[in-house]
Protein backbone atom coordinates (compact mmCIF):
# COMPACT_ATOMS: atom_id res chain seq x y z
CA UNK A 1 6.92 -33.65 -5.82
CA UNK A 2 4.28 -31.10 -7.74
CA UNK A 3 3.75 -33.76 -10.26
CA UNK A 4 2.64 -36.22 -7.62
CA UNK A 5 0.48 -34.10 -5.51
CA UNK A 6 -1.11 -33.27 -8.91
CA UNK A 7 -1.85 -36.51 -10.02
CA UNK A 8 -3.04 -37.88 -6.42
CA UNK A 9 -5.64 -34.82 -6.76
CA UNK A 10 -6.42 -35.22 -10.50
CA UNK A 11 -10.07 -37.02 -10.51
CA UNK A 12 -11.60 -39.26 -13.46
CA UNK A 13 -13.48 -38.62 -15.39
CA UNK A 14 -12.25 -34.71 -15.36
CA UNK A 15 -15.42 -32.09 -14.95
CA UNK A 16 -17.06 -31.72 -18.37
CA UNK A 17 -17.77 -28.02 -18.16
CA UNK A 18 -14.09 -27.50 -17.49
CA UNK A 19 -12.18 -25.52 -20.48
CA UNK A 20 -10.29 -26.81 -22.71
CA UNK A 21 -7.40 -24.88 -22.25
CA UNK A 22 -5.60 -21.91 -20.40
CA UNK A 23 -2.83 -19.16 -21.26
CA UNK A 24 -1.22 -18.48 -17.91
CA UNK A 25 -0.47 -14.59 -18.15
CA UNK A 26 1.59 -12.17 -16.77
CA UNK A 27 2.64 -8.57 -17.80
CA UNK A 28 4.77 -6.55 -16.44
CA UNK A 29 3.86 -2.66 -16.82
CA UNK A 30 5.02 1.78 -16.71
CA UNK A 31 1.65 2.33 -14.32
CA UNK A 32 -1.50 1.49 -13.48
CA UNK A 33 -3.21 4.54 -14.86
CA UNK A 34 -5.63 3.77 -17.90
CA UNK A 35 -2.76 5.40 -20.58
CA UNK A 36 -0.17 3.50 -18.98
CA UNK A 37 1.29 0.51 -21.58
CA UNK A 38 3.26 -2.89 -21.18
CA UNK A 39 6.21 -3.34 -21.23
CA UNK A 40 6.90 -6.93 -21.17
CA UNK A 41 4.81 -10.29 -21.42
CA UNK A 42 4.69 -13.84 -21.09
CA UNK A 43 2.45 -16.60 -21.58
CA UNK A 44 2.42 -20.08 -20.10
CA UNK A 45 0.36 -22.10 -22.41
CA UNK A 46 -1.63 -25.13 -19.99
CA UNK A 47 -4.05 -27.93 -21.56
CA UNK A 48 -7.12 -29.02 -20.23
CA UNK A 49 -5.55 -30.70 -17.49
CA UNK A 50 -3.19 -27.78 -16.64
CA UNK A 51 -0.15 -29.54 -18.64
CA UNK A 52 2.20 -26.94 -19.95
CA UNK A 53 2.33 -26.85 -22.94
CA UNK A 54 4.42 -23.96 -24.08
CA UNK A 55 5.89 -20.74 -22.85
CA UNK A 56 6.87 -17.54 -24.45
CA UNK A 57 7.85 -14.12 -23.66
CA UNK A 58 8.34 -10.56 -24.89
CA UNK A 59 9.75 -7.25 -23.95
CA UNK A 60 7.46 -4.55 -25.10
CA UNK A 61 8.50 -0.81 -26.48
CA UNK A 62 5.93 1.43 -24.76
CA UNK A 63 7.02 4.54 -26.49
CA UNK A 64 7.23 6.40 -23.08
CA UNK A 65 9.11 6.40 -20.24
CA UNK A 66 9.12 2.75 -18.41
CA UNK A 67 7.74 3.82 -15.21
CA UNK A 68 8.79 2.06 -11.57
CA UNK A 69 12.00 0.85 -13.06
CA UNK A 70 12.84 -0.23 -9.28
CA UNK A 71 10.02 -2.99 -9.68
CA UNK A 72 10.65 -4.41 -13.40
CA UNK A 73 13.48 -3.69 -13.78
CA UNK A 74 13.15 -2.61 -17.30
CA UNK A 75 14.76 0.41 -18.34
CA UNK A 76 14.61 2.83 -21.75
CA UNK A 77 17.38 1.74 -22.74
CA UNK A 78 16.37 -1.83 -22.57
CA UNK A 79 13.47 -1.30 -24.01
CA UNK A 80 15.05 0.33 -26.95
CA UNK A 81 14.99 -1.64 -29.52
CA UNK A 82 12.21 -3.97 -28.19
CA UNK A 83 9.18 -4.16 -30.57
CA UNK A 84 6.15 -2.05 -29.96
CA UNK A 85 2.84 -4.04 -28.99
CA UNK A 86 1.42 -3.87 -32.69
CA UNK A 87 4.43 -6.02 -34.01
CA UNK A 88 3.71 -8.56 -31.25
CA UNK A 89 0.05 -8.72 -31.20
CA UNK A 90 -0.58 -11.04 -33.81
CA UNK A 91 1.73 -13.88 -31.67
CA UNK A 92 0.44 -12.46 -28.25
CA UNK A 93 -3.01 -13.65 -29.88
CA UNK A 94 -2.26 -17.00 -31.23
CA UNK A 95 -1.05 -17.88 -27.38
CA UNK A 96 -4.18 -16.41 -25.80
CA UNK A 97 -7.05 -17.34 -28.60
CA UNK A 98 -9.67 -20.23 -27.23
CA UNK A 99 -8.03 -20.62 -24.20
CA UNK A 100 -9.31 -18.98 -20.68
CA UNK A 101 -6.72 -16.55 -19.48
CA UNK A 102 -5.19 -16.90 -16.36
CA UNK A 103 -3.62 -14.43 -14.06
CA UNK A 104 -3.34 -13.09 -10.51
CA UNK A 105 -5.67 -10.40 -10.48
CA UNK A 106 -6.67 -10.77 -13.88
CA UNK A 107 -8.56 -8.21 -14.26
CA UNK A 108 -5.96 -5.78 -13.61
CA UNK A 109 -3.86 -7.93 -16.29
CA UNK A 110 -6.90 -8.14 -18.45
CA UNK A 111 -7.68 -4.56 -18.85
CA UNK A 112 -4.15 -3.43 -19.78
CA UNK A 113 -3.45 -6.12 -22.65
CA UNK A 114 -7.45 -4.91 -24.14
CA UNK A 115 -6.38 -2.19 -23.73
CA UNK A 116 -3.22 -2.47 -25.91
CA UNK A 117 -5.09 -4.47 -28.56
CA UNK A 118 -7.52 -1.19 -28.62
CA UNK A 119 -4.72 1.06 -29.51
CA UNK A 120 -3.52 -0.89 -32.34
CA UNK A 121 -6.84 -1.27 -33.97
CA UNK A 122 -7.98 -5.11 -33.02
CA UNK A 123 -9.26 -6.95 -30.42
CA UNK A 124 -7.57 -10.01 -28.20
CA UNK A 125 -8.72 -12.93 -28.84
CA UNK A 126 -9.88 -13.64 -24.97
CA UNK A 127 -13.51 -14.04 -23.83
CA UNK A 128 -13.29 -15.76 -20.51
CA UNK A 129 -10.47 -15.13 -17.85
CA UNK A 130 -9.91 -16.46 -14.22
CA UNK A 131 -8.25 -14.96 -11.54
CA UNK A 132 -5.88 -17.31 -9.04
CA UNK A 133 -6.96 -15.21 -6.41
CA UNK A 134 -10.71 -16.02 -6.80
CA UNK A 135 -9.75 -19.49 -7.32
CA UNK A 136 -7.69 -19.25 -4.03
CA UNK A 137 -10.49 -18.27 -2.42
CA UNK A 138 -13.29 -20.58 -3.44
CA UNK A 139 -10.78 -23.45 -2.57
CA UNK A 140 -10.69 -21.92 0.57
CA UNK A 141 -6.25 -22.16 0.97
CA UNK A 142 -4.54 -21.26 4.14
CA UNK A 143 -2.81 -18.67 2.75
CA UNK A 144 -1.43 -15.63 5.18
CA UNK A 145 -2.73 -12.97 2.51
CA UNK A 146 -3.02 -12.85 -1.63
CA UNK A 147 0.28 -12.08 -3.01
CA UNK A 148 1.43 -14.13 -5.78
CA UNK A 149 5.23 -15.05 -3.38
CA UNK A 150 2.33 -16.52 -0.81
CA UNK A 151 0.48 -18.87 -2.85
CA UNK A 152 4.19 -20.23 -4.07
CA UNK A 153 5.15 -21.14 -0.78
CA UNK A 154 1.61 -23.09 -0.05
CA UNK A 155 2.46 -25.59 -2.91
CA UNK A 156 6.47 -24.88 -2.80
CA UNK A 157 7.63 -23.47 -6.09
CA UNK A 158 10.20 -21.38 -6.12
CA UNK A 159 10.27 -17.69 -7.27
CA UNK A 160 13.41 -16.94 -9.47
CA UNK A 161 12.85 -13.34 -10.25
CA UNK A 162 9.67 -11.59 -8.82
CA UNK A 163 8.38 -8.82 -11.04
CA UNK A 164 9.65 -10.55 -14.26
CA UNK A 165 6.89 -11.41 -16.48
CA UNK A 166 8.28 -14.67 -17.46
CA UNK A 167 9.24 -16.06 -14.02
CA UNK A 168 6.03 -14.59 -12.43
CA UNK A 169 4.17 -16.33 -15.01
CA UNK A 170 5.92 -19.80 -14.24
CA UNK A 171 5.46 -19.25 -10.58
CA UNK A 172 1.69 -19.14 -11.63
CA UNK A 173 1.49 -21.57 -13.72
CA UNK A 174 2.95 -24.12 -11.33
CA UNK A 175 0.68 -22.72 -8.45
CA UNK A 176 -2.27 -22.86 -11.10
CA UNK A 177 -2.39 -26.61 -11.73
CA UNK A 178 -2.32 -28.23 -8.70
CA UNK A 179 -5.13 -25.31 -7.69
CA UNK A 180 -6.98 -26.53 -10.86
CA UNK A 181 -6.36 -30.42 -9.85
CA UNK A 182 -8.15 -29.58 -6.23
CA UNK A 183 -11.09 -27.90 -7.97
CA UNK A 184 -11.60 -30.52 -10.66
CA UNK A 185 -11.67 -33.16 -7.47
CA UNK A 186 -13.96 -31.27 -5.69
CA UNK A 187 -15.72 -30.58 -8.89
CA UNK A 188 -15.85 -26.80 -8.37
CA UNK A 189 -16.93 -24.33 -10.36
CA UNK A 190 -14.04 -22.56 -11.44
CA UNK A 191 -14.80 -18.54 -10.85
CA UNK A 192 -14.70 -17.52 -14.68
CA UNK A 193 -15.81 -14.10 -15.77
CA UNK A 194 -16.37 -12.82 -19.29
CA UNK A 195 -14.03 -10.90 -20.98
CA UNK A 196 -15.59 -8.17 -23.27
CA UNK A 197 -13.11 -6.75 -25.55
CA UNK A 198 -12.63 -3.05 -26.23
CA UNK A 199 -13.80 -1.73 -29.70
CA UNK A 200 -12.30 1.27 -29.43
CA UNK A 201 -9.66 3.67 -27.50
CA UNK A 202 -8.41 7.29 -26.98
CA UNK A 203 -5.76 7.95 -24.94
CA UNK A 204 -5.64 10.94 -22.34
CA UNK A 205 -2.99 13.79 -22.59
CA UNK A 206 -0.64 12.01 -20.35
CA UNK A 207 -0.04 9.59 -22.73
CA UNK A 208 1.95 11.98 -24.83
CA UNK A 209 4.14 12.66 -21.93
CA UNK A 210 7.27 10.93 -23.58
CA UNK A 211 6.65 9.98 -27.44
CA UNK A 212 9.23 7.89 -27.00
CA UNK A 213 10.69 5.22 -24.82
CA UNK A 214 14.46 7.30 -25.34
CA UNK A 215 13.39 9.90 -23.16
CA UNK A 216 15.11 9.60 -19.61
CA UNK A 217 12.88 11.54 -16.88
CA UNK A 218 14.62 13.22 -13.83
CA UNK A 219 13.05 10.66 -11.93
CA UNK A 220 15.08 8.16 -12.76
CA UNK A 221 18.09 9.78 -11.79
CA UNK A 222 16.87 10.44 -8.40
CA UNK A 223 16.12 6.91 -6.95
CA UNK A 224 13.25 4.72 -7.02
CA UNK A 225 11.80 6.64 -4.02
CA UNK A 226 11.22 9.50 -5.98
CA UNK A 227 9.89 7.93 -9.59
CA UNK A 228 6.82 10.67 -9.88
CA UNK A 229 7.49 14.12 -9.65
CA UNK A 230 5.47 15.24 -6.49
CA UNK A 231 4.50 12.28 -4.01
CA UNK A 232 1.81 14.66 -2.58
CA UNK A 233 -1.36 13.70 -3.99
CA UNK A 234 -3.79 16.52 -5.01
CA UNK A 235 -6.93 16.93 -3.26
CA UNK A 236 -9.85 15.41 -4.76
CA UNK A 237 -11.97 17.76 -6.48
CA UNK A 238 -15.51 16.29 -6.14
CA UNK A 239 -17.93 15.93 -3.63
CA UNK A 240 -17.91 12.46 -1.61
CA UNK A 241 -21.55 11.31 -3.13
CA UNK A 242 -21.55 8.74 -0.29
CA UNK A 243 -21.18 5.58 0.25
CA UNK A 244 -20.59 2.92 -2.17
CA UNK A 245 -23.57 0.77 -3.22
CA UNK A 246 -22.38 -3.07 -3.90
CA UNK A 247 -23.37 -4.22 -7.52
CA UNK A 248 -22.83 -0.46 -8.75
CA UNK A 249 -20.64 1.75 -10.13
CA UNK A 250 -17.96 3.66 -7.81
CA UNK A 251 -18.63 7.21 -8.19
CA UNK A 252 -15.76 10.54 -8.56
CA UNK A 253 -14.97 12.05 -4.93
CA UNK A 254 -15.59 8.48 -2.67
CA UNK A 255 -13.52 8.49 -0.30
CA UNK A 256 -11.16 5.14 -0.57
CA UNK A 257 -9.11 3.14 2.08
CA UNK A 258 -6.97 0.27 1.67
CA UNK A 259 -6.25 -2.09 4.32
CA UNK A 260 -3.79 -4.47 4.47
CA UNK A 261 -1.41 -6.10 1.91
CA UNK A 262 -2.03 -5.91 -1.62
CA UNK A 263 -0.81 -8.05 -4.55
CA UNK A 264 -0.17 -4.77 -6.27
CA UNK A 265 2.37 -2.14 -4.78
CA UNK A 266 -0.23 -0.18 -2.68
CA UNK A 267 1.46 3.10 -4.12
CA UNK A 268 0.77 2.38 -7.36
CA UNK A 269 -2.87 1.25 -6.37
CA UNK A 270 -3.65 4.62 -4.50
CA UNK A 271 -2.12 6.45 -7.26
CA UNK A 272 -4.59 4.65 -9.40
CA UNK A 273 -7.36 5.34 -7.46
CA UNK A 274 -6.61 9.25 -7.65
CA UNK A 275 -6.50 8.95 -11.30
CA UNK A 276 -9.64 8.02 -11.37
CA UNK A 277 -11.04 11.06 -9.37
CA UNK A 278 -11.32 8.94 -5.93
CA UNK A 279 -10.64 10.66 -2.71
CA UNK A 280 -7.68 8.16 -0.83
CA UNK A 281 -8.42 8.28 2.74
CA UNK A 282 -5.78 7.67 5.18
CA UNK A 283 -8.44 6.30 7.78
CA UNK A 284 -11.95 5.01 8.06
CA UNK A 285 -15.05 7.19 9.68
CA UNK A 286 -18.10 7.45 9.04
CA UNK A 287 -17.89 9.18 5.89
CA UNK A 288 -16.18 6.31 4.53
CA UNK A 289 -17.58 5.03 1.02
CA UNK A 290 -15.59 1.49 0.93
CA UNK A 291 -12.60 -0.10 2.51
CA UNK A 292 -10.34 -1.89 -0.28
CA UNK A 293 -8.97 -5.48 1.60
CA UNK A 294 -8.19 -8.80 1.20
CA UNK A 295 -8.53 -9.88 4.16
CA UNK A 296 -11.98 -8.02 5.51
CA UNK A 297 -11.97 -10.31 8.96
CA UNK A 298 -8.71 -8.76 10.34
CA UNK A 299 -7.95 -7.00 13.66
CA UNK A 300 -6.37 -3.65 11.92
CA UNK A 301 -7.63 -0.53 12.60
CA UNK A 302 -9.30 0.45 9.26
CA UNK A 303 -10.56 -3.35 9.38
CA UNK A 304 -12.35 -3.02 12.98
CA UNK A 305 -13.75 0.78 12.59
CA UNK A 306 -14.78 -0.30 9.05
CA UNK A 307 -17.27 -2.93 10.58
CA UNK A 308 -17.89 -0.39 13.12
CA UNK A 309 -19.63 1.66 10.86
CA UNK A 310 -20.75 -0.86 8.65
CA UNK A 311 -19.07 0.49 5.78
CA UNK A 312 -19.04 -1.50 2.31
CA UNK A 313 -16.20 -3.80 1.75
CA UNK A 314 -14.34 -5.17 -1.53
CA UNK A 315 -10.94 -7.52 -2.12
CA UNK A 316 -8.41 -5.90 -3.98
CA UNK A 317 -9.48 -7.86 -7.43
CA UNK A 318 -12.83 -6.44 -7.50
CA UNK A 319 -11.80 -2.94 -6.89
CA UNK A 320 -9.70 -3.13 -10.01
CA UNK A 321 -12.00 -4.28 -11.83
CA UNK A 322 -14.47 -1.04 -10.39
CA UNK A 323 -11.84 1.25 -10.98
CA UNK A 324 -12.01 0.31 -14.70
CA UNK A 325 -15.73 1.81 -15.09
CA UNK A 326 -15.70 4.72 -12.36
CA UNK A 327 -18.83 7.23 -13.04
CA UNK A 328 -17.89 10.73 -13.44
CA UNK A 329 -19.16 13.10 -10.71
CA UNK A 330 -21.56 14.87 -12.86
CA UNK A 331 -23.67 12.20 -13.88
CA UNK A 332 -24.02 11.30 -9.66
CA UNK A 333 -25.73 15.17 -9.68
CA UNK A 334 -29.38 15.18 -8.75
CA UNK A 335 -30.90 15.27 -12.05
CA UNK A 336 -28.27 14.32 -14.26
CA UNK A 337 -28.81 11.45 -16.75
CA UNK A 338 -27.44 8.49 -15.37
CA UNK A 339 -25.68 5.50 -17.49
């Protein structure tokens, strides 16, 4: 049983540096552009130890259309009469304050909810986060690639209802503590990042697509297929400045790849990346700036010409977390004041 693998890995005395406690979080969401909003949440609260604690869970109003309905399953008219994030952001916070939040890909799950706290005028009450892929990593798991549905199966919990916050955030939990027993026996140091909370935020125009969460696009009626309006991206409209430099900033017009699978729908990644002013490449050459993959040692194509041509290489976490602080194209310019 979980229980017992847990305690046969739990060590005494536990690691002193260790936190003191961990929110296990998952939110569900209408995009992964920087205006898109939540739309659900849950929290599994964990002790030291990684004992749960508590649980709790939310539906969230976005005041917009809900996005890839196909994936959470959460429709306007679900979402309704669900409270917007301001009415729940005072109880969101007393689950996530002092503890270390935990997700898979946190930064990704990190950036939306500071996001959301922006926007109503506050900050959440998170400074450190950890994310189970990292953790994956460093404990160095046999795992076939870094969805969420594979890490169950290493330590056998059972996934109820993928892409609902509350379930996805149990399956984590559960995969979380007997990760957290291994490192604690091995006295690890846990991959913790700082969080640093927004002060401020302005939404783009898109945001004001739908003021509220009543209004039913044509793409709903159309199938999930078809959830934007044109699938065709645009073509990027900056220069590639060249290749990208590791410990820096990704720069408008790189040209982008993505190998391999992804813990987030690779669609909605890409779509992401364009957002952002990014040039999504279909294949690697030498004019490559970085290959996004989890798995960089693999025998796929992008994979093999990538090391080819010795172009830079991130996992699908830290890319996220890039595509959070992208530098606009201007400021790359020869000459132009740099950040």
């Amino acid at each position: 049983m979980l229980e017992d693998r847990i305690a046969a890995a739990s060590p005494s005395p536990w690691p002193a540096a260790y936190p003191e406690g961990y929110a296990v979080v998952d939110v569900e969401t209408t995009g992964l552009a920087r205006d898109d909003r939540i739309v659900s949440a849950a929290v599994y609260q964990l002790d030291a130890r990684g004992r749960v604690e508590d649980s709790w869970y939310t539906l969230v109003n976005p005041r917009r259309d809900p996005g890839p309905v196909w994936i959470h399953g959460l429709t306007a008219e679900v979402l309704a009469e669900a409270p917007v994030f301001e009415d729940i952001a005072e109880e969101f916070g007393r689950r996530l304050d002092g503890r270390v939040l935990v997700a898979h890909n946190a930064a990704f799950d990190w950036s939306m909810i500071a996001r959301e706290y922006a926007r109503a005028g506050s900050e959440a009450p998170v400074r450190r986060r950890l994310c189970t892929i990292a953790l994956s990593k460093e404990l160095g798991l046999p795992l076939p690639n870094h969805k969420l549905e594979s890490l169950a199966a290493h330590y056998g919990v059972e996934q109820r209802q993928a892409h609902h916050a509350l379930d996805d955030a149990r399956v984590l939990a559960e995969t979380f503590r007997p990760s957290l027993a291994l490192a604690a026996e091995a006295n690890l140091r846990l991959p913790l990042l700082a969080c640093q909370p927004l002060t401020e935020w302005s939404d783009g125009p898109a945001a004001t697509r739908s003021a509220s969460v009543g209004y039913q696009p044509s793409w709903q009626h159309r199938g999930a297929a078809n959830w934007r309006p044109n699938r065709k991206r645009p073509a990027c409209p900056y220069p590639n400045p060249g290749r990208y430099e590791p410990g820096k900033q990704l720069v408008q017009g790189m040209r982008v790849a993505f190998s391999g699978d992804t813990s987030i729908d690779r669609e909605l990644l890409e779509d992401r990346a364009t957002e952002a002013g990014l040039h999504v490449a279909t294949s690697i050459s030498r004019l490559t700036s970085l290959l996004v993959t989890n798995d960089p040692g693999a025998c796929t194509s992008k994979a093999v010409r990538a090391r080819q041509y010795g172009t830079p290489v991130v996992d699908e976490a830290a890319f996220v977390q890039l595509l959070s602080h992208v530098r606009p194209a201007e400021e790359a310019r020869p000459g132009a004041r740099g950040r």
